[in-house]
N, C-alpha and C. Protein backbone atom coordinates (compact mmCIF):
# COMPACT_ATOMS: atom_id res chain seq x y z
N UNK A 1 48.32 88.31 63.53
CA UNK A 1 47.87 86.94 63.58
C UNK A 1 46.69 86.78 64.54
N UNK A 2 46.62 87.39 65.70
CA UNK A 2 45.51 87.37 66.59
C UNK A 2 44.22 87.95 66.26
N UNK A 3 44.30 88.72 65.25
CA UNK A 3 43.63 89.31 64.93
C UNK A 3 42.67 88.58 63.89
N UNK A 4 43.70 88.01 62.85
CA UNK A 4 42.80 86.87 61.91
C UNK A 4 42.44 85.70 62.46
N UNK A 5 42.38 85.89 63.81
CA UNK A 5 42.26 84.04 64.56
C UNK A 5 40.88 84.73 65.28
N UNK A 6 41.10 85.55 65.83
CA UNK A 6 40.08 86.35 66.54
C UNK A 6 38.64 86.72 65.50
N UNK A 7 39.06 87.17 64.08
CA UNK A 7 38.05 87.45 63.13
C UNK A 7 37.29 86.23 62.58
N UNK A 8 38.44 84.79 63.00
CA UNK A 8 37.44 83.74 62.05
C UNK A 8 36.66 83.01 63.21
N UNK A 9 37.18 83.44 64.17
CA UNK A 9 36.45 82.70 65.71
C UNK A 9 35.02 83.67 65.53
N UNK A 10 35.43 84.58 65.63
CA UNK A 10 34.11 85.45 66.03
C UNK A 10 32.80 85.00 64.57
N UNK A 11 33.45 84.63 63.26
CA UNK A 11 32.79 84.71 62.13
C UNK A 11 31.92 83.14 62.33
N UNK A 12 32.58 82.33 62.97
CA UNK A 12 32.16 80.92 62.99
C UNK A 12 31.19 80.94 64.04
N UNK A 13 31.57 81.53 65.16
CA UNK A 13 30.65 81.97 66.49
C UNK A 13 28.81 82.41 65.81
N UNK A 14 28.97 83.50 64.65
CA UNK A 14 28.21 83.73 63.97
C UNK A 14 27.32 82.72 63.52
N UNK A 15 28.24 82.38 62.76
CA UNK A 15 27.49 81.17 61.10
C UNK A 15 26.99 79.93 62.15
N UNK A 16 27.40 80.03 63.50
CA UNK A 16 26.76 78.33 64.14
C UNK A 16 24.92 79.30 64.40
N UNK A 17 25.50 80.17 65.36
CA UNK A 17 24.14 81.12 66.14
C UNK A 17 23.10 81.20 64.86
N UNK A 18 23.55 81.80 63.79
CA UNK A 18 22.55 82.01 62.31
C UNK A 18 22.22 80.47 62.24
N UNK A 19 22.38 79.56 62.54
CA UNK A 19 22.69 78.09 61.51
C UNK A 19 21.14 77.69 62.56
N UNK A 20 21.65 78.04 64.23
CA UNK A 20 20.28 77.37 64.76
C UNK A 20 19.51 77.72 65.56
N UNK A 21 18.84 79.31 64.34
CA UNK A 21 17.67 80.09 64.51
C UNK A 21 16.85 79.15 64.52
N UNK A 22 16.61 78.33 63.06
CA UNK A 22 15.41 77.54 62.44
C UNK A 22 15.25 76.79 64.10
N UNK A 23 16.09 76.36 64.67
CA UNK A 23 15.91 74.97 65.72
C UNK A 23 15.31 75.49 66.80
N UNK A 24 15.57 76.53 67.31
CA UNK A 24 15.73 77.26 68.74
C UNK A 24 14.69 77.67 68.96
N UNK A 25 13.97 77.88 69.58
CA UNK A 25 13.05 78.83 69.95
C UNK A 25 12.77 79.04 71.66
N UNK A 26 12.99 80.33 71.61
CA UNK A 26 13.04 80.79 72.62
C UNK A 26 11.71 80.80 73.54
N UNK A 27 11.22 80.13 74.10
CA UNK A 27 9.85 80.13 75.09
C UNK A 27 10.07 79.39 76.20
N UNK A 28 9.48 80.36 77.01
CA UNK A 28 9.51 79.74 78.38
C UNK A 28 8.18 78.46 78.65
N UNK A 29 7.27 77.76 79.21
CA UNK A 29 6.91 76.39 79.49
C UNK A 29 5.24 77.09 79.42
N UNK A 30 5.46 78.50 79.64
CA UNK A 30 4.03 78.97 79.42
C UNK A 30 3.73 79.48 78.39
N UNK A 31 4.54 79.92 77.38
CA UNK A 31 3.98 80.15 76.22
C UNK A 31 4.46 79.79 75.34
N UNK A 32 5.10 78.15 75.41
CA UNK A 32 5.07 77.34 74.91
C UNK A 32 4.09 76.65 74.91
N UNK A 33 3.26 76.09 76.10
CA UNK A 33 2.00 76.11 76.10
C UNK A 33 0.51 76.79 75.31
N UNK A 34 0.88 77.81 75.53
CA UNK A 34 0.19 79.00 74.72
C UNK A 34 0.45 78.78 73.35
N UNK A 35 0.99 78.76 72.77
CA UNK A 35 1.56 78.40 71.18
C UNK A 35 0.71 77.12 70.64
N UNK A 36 1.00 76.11 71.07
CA UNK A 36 0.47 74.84 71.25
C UNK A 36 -0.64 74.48 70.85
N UNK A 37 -1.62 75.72 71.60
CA UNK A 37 -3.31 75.76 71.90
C UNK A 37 -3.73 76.68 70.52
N UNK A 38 -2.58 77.56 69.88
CA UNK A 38 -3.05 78.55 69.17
C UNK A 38 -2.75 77.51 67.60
N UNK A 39 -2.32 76.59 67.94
CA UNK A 39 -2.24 75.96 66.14
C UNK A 39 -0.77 76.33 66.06
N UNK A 40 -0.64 75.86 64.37
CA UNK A 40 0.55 76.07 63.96
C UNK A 40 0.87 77.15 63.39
N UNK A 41 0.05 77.70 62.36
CA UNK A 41 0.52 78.97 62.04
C UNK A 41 0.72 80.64 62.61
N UNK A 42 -0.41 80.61 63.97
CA UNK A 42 0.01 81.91 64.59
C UNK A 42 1.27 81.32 65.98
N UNK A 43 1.53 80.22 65.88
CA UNK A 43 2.70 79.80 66.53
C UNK A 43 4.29 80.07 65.93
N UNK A 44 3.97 79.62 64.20
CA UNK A 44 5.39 80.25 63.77
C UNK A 44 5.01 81.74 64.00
N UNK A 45 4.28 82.89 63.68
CA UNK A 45 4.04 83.92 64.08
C UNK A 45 4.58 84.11 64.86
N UNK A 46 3.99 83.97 66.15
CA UNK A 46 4.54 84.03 68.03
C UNK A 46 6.30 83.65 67.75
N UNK A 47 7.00 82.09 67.68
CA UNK A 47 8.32 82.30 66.96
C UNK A 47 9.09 83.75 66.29
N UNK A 48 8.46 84.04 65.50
CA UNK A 48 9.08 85.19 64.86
C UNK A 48 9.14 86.34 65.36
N UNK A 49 7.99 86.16 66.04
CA UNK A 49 8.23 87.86 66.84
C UNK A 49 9.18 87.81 68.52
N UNK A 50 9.07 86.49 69.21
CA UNK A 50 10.01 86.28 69.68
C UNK A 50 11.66 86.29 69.39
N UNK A 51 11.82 86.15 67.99
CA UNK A 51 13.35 86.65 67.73
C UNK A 51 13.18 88.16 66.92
N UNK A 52 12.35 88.22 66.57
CA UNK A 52 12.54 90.07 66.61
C UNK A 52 12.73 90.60 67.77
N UNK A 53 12.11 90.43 68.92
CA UNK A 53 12.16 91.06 69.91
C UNK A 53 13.29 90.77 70.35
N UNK A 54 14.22 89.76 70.00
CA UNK A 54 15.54 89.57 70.72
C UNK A 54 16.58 89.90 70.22
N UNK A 55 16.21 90.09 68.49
CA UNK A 55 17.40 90.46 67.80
C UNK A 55 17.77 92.42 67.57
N UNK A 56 16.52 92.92 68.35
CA UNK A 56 16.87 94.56 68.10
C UNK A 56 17.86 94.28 69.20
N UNK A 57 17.89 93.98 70.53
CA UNK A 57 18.97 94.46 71.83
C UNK A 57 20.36 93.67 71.58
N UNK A 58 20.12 92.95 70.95
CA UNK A 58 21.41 92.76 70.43
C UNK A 58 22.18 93.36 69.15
N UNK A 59 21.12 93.52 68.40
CA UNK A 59 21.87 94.49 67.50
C UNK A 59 22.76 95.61 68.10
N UNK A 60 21.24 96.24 68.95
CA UNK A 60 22.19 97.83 69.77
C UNK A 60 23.72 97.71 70.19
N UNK A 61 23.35 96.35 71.04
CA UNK A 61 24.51 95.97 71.62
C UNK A 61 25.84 95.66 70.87
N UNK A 62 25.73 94.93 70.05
CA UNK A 62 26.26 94.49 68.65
C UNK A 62 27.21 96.06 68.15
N UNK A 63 26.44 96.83 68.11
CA UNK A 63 26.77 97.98 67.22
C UNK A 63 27.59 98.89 68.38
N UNK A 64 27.55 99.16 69.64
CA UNK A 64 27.99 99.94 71.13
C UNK A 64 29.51 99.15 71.05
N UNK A 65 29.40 97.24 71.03
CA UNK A 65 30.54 97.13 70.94
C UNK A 65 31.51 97.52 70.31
N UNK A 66 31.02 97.17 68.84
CA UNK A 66 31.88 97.91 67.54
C UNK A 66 32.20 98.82 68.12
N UNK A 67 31.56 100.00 68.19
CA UNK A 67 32.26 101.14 68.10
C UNK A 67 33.00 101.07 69.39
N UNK A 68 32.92 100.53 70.48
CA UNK A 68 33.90 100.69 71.55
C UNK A 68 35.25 100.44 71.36
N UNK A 69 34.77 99.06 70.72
CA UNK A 69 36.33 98.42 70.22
C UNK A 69 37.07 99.18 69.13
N UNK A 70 36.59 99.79 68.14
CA UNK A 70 37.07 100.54 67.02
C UNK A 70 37.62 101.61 68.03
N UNK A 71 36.89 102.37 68.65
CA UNK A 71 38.02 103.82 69.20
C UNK A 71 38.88 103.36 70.15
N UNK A 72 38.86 102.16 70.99
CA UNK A 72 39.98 101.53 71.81
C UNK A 72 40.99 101.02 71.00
N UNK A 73 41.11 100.87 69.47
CA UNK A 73 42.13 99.88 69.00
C UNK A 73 43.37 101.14 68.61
């Protein structure tokens, strides 16, 4: 039972984080600034490569857990 409570927590945890990519954007006050000055389209650019760059270390991480948890269970 903990286990299917644990799998739909973690799945919902997911589907919110995926849900508010579109909203989020990660910039600090200076290159948010910077964005700003560059227009709109190399700004979604700048956006996108800001969550590439955030979504490889979490993947790694993502994937280290798995397997931690898989040979601990």
């Amino acid at each position: 039972m903990k286990r299917k409570l644990g799998f739909w927590v973690m799945s919902f945890i997911l589907i919110l984080s995926l849900g508010s990519v579109k909203r989020s954007y990660s910039q600090c006050s200076i290159c948010t600034r910077t964005v700003q000055q560059m227009g709109e389209r190399p700004g979604k650019a700048f956006n996108a490569g800001i969550m590439y760059l955030a979504f490889t270390p979490l993947a790694i991480g993502g994937i280290l857990g798995y397997r931690w948890w898989k040979m601990n269970r």
